[in-house]
N, C-alpha and C. Protein backbone atom coordinates (compact mmCIF):
# COMPACT_ATOMS: atom_id res chain seq x y z
N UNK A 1 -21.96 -26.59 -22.22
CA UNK A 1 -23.24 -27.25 -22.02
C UNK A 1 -23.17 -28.29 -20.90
N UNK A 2 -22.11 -28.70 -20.90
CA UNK A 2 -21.84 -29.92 -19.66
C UNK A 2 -22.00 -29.03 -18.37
N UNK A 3 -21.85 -28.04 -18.29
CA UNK A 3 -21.46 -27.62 -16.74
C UNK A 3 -22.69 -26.77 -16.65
N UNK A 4 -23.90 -26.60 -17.47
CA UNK A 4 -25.26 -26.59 -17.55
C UNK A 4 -25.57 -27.76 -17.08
N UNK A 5 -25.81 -28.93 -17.90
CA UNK A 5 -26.51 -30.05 -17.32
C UNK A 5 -26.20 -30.64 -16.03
N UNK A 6 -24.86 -30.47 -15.98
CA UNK A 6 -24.52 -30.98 -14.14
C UNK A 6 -25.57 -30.23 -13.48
N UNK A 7 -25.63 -28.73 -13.29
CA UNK A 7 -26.06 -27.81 -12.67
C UNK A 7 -27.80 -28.29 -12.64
N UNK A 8 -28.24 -29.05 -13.79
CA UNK A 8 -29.44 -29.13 -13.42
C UNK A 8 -29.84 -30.63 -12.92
N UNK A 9 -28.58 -31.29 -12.48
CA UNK A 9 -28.74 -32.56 -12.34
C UNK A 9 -28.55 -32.37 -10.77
N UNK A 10 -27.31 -31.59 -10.15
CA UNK A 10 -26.98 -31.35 -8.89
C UNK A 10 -27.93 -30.23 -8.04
N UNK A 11 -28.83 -29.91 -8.55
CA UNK A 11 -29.66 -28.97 -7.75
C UNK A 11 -30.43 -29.60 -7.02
N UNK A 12 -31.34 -30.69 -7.73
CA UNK A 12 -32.42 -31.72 -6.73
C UNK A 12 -31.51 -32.72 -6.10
N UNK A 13 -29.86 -33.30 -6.60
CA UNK A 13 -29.13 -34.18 -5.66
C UNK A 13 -28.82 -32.92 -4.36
N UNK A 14 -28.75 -31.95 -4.58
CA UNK A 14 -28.45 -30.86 -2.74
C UNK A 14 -29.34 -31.20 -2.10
N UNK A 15 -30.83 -31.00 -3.15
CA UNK A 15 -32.16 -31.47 -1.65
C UNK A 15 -32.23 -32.10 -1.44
N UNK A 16 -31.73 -33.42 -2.15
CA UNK A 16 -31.77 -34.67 -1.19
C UNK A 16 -31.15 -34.93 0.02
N UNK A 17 -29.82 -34.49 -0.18
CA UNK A 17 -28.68 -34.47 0.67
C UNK A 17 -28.82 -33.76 1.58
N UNK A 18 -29.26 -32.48 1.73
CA UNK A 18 -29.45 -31.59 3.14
C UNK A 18 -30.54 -31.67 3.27
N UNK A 19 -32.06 -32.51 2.69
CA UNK A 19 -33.06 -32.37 3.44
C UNK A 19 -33.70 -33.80 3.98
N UNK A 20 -33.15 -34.40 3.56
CA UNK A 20 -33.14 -36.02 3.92
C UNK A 20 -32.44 -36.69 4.72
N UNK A 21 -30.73 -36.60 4.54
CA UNK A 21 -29.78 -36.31 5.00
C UNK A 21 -28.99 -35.95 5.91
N UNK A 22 -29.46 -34.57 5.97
CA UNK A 22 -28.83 -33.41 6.99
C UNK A 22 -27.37 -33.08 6.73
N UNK A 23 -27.08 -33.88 5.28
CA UNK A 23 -25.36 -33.23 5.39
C UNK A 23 -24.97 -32.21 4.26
N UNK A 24 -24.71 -31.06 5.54
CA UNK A 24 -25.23 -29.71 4.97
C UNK A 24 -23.85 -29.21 3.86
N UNK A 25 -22.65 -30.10 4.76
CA UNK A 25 -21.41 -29.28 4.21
C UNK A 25 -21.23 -30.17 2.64
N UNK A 26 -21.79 -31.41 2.66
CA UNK A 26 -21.11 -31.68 1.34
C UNK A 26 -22.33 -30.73 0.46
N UNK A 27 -23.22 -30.57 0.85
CA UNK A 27 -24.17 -29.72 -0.20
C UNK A 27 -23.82 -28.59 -0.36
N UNK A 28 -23.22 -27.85 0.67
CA UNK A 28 -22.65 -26.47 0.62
C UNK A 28 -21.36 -26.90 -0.80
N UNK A 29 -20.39 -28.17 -0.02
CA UNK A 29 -19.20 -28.45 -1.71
C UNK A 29 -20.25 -28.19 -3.02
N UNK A 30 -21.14 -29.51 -3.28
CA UNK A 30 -21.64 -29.43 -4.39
C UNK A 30 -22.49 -27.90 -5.10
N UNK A 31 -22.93 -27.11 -3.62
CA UNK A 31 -23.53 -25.95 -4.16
C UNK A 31 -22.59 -24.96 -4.81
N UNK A 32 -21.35 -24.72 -4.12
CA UNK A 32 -20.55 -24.39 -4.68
C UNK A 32 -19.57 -24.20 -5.66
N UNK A 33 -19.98 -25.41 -6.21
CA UNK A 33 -19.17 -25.78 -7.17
C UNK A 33 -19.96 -25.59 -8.56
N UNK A 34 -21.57 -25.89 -8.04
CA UNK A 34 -22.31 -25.41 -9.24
C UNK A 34 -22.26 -23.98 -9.44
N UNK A 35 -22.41 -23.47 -8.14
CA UNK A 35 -22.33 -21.82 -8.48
C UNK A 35 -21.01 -21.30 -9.55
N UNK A 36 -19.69 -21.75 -9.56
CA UNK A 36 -18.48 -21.59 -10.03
C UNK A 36 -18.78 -22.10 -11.15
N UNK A 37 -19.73 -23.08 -11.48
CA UNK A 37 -19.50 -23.31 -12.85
C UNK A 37 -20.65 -22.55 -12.96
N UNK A 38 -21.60 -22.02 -13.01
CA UNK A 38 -22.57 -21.59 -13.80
C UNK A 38 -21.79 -19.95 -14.11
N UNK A 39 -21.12 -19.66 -13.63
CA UNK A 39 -20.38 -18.13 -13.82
C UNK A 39 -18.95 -18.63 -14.86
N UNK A 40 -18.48 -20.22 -14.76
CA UNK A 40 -17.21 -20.32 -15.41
C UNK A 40 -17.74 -20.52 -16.95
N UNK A 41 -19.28 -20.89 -17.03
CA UNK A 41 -20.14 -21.86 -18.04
C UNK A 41 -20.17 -20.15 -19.12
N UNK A 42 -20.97 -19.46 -18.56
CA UNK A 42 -20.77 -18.34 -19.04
C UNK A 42 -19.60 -17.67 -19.75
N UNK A 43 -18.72 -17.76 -18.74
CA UNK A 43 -16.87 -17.23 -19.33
C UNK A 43 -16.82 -17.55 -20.44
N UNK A 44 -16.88 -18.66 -20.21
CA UNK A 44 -16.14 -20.03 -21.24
C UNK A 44 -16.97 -19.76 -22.78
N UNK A 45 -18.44 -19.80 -22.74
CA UNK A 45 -18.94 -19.86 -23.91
C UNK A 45 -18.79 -18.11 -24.31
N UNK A 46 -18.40 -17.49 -23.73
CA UNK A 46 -18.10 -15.72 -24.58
C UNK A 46 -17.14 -16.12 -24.96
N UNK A 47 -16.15 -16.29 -24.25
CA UNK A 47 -14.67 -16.19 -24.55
C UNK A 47 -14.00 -16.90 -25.70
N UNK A 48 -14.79 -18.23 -25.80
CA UNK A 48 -14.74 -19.12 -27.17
C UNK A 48 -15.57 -19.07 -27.69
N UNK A 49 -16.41 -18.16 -27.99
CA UNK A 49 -17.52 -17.40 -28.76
C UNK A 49 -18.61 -19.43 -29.42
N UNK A 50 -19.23 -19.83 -28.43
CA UNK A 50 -19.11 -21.27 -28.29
C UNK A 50 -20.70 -20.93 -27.60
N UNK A 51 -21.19 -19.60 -28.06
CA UNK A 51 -22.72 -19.53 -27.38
C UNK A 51 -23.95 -19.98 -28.32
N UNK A 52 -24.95 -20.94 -27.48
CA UNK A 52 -25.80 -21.71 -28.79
C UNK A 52 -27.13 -21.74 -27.98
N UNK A 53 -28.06 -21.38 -29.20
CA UNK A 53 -29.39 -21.31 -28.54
C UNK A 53 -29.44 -22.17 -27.19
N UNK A 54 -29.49 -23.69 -27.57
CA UNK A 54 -30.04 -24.44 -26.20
C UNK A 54 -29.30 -23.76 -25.17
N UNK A 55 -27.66 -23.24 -25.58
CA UNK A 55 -27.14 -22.82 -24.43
C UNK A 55 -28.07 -21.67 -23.57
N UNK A 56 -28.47 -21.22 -24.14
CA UNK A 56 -28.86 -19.75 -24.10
C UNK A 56 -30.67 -19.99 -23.33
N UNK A 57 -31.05 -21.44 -23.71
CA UNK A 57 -32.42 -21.42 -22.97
C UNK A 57 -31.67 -22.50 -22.02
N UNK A 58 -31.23 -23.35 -21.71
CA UNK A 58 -30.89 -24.18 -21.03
C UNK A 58 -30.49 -23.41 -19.63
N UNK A 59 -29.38 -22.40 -19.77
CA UNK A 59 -28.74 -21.83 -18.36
C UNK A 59 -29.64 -21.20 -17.76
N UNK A 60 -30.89 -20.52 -17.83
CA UNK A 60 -31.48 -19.86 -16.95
C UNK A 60 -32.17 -21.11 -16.18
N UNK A 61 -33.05 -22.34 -16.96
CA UNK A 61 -33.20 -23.29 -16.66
C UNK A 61 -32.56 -23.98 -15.31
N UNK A 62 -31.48 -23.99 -16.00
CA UNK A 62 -30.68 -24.49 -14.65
C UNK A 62 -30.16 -24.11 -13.45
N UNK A 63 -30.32 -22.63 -13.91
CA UNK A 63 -30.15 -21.78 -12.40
C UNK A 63 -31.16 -21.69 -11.54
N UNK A 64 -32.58 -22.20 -12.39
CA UNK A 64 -33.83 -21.65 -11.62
C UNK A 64 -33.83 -23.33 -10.95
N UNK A 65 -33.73 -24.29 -11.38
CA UNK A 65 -33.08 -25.37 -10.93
C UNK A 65 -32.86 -25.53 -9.88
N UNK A 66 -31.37 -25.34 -9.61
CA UNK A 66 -30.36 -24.92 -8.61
C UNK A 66 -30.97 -23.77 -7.91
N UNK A 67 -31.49 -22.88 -7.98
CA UNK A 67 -31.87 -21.51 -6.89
C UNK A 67 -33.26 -22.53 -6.08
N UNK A 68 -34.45 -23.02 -7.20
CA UNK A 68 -35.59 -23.60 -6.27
C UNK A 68 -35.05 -24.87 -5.75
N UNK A 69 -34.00 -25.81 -5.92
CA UNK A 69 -33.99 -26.59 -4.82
C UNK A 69 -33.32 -26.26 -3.79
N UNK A 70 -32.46 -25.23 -3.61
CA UNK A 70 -31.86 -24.91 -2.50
C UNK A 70 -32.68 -24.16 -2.19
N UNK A 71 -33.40 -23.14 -2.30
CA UNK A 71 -34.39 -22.34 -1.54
C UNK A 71 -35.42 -23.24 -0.57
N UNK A 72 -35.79 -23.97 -1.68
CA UNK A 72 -37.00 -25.00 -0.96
C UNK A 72 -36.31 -25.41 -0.10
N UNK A 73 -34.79 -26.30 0.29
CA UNK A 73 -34.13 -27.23 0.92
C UNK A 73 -33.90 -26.36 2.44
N UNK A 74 -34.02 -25.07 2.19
CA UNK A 74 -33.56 -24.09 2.77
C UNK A 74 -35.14 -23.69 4.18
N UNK A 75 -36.15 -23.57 3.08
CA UNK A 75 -37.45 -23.30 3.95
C UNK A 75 -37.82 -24.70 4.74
N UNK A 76 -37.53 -25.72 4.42
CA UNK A 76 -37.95 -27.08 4.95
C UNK A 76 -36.79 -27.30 6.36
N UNK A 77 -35.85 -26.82 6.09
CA UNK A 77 -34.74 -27.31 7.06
C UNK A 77 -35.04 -26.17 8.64
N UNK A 78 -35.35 -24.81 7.59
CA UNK A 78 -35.40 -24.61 8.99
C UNK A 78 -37.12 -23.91 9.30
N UNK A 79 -37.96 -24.27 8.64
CA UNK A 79 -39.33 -24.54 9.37
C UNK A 79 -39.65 -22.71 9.67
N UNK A 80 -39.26 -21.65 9.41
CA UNK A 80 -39.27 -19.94 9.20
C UNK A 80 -40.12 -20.07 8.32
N UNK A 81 -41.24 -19.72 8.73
CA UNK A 81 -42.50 -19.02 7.96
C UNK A 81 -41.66 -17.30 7.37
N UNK A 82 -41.35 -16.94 8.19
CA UNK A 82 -40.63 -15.61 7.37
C UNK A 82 -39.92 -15.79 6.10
N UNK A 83 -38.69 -17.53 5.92
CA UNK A 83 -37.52 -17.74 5.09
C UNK A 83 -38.45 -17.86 4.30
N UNK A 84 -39.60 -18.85 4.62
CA UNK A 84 -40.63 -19.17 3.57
C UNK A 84 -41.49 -17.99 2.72
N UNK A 85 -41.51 -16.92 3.68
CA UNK A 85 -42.34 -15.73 2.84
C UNK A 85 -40.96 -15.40 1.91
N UNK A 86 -40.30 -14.96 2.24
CA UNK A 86 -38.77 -14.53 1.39
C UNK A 86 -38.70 -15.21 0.10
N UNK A 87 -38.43 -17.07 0.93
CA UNK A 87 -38.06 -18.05 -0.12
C UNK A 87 -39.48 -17.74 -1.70
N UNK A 88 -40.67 -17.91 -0.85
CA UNK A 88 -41.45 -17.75 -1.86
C UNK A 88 -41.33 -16.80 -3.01
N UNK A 89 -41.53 -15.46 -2.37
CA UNK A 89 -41.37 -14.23 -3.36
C UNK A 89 -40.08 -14.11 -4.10
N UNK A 90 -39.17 -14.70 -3.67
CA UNK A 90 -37.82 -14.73 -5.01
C UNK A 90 -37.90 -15.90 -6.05
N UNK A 91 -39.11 -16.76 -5.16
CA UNK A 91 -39.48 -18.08 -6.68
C UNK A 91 -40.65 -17.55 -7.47
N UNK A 92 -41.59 -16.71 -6.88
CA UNK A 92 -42.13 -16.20 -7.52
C UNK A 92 -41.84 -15.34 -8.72
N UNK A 93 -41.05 -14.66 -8.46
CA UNK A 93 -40.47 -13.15 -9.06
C UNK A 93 -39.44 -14.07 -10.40
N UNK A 94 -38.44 -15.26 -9.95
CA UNK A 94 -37.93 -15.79 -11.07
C UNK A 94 -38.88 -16.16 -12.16
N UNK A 95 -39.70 -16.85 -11.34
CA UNK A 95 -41.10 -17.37 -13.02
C UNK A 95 -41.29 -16.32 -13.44
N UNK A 96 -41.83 -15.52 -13.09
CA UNK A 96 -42.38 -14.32 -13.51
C UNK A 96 -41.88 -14.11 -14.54
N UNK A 97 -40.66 -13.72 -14.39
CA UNK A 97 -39.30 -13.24 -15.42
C UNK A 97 -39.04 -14.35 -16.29
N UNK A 98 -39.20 -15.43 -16.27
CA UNK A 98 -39.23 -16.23 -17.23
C UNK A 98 -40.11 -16.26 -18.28
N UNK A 99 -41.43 -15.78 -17.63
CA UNK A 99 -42.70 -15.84 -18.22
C UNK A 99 -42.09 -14.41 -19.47
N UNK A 100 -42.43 -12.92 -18.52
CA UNK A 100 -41.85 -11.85 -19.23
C UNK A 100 -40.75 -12.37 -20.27
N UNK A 101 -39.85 -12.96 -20.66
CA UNK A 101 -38.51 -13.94 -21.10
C UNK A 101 -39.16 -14.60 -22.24
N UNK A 102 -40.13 -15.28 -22.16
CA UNK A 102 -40.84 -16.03 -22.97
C UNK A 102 -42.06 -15.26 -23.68
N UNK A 103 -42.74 -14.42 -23.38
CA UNK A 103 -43.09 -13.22 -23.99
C UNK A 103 -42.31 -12.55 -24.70
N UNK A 104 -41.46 -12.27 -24.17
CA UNK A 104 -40.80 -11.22 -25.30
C UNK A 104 -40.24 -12.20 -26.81
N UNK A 105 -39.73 -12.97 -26.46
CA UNK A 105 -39.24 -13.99 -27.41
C UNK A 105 -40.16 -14.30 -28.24
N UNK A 106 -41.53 -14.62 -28.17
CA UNK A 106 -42.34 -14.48 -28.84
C UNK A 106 -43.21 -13.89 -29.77
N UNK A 107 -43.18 -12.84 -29.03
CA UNK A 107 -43.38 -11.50 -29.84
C UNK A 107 -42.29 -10.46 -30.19
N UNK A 108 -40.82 -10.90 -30.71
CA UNK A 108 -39.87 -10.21 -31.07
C UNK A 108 -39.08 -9.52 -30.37
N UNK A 109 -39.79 -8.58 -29.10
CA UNK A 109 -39.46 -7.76 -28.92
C UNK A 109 -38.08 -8.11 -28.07
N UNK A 110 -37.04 -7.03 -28.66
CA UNK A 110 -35.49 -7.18 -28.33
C UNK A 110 -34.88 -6.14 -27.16
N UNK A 111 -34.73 -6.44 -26.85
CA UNK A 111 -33.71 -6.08 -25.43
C UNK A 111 -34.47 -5.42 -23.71
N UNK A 112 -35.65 -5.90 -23.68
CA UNK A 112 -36.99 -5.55 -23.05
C UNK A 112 -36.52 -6.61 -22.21
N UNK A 113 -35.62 -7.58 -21.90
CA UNK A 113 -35.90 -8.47 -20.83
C UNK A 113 -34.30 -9.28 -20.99
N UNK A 114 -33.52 -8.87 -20.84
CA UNK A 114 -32.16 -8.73 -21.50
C UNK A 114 -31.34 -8.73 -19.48
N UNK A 115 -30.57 -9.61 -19.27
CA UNK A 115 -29.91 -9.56 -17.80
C UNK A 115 -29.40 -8.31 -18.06
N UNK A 116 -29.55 -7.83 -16.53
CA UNK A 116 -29.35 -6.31 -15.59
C UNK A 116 -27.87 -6.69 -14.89
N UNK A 117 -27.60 -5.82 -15.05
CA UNK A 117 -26.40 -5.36 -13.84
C UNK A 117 -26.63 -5.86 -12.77
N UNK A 118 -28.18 -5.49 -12.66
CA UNK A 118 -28.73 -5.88 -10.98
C UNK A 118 -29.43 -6.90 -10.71
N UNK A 119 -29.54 -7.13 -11.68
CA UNK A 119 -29.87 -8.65 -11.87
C UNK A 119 -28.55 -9.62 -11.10
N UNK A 120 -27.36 -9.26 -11.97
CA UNK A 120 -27.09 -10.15 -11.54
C UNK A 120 -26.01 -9.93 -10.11
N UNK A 121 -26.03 -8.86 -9.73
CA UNK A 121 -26.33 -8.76 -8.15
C UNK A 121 -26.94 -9.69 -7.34
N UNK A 122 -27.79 -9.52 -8.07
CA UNK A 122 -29.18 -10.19 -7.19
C UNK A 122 -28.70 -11.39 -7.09
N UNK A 123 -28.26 -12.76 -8.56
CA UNK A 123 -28.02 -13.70 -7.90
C UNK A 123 -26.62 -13.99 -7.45
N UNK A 124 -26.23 -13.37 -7.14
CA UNK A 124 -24.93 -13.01 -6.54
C UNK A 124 -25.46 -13.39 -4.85
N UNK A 125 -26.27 -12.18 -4.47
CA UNK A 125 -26.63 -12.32 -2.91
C UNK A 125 -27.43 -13.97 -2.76
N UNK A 126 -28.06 -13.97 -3.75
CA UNK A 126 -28.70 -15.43 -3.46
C UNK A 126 -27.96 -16.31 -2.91
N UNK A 127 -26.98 -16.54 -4.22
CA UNK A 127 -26.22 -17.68 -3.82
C UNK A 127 -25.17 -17.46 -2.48
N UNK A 128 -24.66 -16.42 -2.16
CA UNK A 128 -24.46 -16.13 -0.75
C UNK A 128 -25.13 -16.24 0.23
N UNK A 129 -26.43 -15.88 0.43
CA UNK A 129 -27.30 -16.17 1.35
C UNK A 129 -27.18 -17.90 1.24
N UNK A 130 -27.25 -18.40 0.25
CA UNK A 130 -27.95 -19.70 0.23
C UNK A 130 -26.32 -20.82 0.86
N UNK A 131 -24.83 -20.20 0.24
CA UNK A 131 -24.08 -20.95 0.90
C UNK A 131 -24.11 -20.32 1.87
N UNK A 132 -24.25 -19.53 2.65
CA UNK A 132 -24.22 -18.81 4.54
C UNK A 132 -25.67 -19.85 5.00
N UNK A 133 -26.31 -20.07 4.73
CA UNK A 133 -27.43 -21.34 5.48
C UNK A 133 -26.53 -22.55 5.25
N UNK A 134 -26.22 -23.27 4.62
CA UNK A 134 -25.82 -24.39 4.47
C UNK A 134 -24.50 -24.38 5.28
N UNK A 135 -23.56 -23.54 4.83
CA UNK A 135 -22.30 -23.42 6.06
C UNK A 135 -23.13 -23.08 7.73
N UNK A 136 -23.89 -22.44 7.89
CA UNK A 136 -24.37 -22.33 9.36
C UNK A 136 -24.95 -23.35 9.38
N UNK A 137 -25.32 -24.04 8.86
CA UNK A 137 -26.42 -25.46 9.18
C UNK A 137 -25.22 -26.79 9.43
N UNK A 138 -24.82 -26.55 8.89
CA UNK A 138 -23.23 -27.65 9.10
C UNK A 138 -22.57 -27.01 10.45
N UNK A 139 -22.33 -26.28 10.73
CA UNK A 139 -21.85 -26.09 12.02
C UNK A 139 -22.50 -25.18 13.09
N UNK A 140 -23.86 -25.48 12.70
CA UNK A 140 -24.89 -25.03 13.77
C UNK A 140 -25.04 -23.37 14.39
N UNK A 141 -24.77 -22.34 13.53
CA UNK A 141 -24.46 -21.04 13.46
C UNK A 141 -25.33 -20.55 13.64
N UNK A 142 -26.32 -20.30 15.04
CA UNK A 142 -27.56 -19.54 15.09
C UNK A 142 -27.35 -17.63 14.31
N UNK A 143 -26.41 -17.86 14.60
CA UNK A 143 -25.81 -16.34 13.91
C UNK A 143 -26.09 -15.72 12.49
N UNK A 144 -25.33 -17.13 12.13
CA UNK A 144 -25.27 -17.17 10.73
C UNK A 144 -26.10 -17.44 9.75
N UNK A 145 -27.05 -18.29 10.54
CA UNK A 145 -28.36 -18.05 10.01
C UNK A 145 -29.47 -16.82 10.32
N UNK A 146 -29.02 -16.27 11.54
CA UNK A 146 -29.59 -14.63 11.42
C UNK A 146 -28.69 -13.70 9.78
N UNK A 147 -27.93 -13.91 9.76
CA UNK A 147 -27.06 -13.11 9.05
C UNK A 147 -27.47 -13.53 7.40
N UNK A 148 -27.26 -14.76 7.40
CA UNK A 148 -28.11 -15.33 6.09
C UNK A 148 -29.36 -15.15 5.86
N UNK A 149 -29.99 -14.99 6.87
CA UNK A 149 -31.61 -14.27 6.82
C UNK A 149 -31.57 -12.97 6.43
N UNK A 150 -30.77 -11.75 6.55
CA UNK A 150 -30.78 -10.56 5.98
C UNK A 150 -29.98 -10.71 4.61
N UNK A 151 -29.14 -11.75 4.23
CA UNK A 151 -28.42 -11.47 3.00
C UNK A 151 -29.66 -11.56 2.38
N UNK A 152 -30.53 -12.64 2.69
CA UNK A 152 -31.79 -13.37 1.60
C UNK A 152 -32.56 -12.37 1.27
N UNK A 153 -33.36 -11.82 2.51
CA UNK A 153 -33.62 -10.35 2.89
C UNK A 153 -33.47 -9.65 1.82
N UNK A 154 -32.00 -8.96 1.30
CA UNK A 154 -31.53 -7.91 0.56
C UNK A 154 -31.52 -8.70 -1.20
N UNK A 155 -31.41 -9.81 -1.09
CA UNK A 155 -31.68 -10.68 -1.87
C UNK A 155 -33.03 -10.25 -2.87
N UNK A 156 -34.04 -10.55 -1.96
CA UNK A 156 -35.43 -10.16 -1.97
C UNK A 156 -35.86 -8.71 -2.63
N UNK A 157 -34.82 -8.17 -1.97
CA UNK A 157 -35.62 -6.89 -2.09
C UNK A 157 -34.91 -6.06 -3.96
N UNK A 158 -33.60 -6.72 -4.42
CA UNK A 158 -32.84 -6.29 -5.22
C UNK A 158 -33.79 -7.21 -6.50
N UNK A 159 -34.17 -8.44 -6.39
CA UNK A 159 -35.34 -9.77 -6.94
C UNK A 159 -35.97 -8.84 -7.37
N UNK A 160 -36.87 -8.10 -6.39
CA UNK A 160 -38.42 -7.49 -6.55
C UNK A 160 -38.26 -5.99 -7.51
N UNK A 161 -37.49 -5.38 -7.26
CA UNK A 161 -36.55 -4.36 -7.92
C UNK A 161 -36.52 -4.35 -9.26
N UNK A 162 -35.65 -5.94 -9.78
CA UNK A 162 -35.01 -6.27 -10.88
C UNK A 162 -36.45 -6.64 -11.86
N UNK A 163 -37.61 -7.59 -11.07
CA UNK A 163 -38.43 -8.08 -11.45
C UNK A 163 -39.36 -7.21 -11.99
N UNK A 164 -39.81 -6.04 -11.11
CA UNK A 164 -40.44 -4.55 -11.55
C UNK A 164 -40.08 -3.86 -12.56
N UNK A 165 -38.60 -3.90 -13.01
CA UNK A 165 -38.24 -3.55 -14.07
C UNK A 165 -38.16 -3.83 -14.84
N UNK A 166 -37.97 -5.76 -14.96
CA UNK A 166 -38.02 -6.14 -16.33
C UNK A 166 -39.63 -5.79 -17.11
N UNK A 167 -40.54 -6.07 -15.92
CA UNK A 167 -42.10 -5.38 -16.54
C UNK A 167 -42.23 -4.47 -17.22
N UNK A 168 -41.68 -3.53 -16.27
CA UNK A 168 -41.76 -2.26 -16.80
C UNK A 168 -41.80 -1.91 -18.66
N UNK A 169 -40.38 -2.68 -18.54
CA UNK A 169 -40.23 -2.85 -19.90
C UNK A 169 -40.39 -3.09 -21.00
N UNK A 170 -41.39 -4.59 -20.64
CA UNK A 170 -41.88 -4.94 -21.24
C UNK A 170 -43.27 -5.00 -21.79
N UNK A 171 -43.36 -4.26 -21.02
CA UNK A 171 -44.95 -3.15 -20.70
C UNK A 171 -44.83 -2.03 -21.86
N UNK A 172 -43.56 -0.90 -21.44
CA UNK A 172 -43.71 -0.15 -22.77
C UNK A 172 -42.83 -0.42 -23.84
N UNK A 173 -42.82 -1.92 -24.13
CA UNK A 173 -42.11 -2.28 -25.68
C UNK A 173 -43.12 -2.74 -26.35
N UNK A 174 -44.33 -3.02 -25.49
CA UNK A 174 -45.61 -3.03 -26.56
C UNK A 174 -46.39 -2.69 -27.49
């Protein structure tokens, strides 16, 4: 649970830091480090069978956290109406799925909205795309921010994918 609450404490300290700031690399440390724990946070509570409701509503919480302040920190820094169409539709597509998430929970229905394989692909590329901006923004990588623009890109497109399907689902578990 601790390495939940950091995660939702260090997501709005990144935007401060790289969008106020400009210091991209210690946000890239701190982003990183949340990313490692939100995958170690996971380990840890299977492995010591140590999994508890709040846990269980808290971590998506905190990833959506951590994903919208670096996204946002991400469209503000570099002023891309495109990052911004991108950035948008993968914040979109997370509520969404929260919403679907909170529906189903409500009305019983079991395994209709349950993490994907490709799901978690998906935030896999995120958080790659999102440390490839912050490392190119720290050392000024016009490149690398082309290159981080297609991870986000593929990002996007695996989001919209994952997001279609959880519907789907939850469409015919009705």
């Amino acid at each position: 649970m601790l390495l939940t609450y950091l995660r939702i404490f260090f997501g709005p300290l990144i935007f401060i830091i790289a969008v106020f700031f400009k210091m991209y690399f210690i946000s890239l440390v701190i982003f990183v480090m949340c990313s490692f724990s939100d995958f170690l946070d996971g380990y840890l509570a299977r492995k010591f069978n140590k999994e508890s409701s709040l846990g269980k509503l808290l971590d998506p919480i905190a990833d959506k956290i951590l994903l919208c302040s670096t996204i946002l920190s991400i469209i503000l820094i570099t002023n891309d109406y495109f990052i911004g169409l991108m950035g948008t539709l993968i914040l979109i597509r997370e509520f969404w799925v929260s919403g679907l998430r909170e529906y189903t929970a409500l009305n019983n229905i079991q395994g209709a909205s349950d993490v994907s394989y490709l799901a978690k692909i998906k935030t896999t590329l995120q958080f790659i795309a999102i440390g490839s901006y912050l490392f190119s923004f720290s050392y000024g990588l016009s490149l690398g921010i082309f290159i981080s623009s297609f991870i986000l890109f593929l990002s996007l497109l695996v989001s919209l994918k994952t997001g279609m399907t959880y519907t789907e689902n939850v469409l015919k578990s009705k």
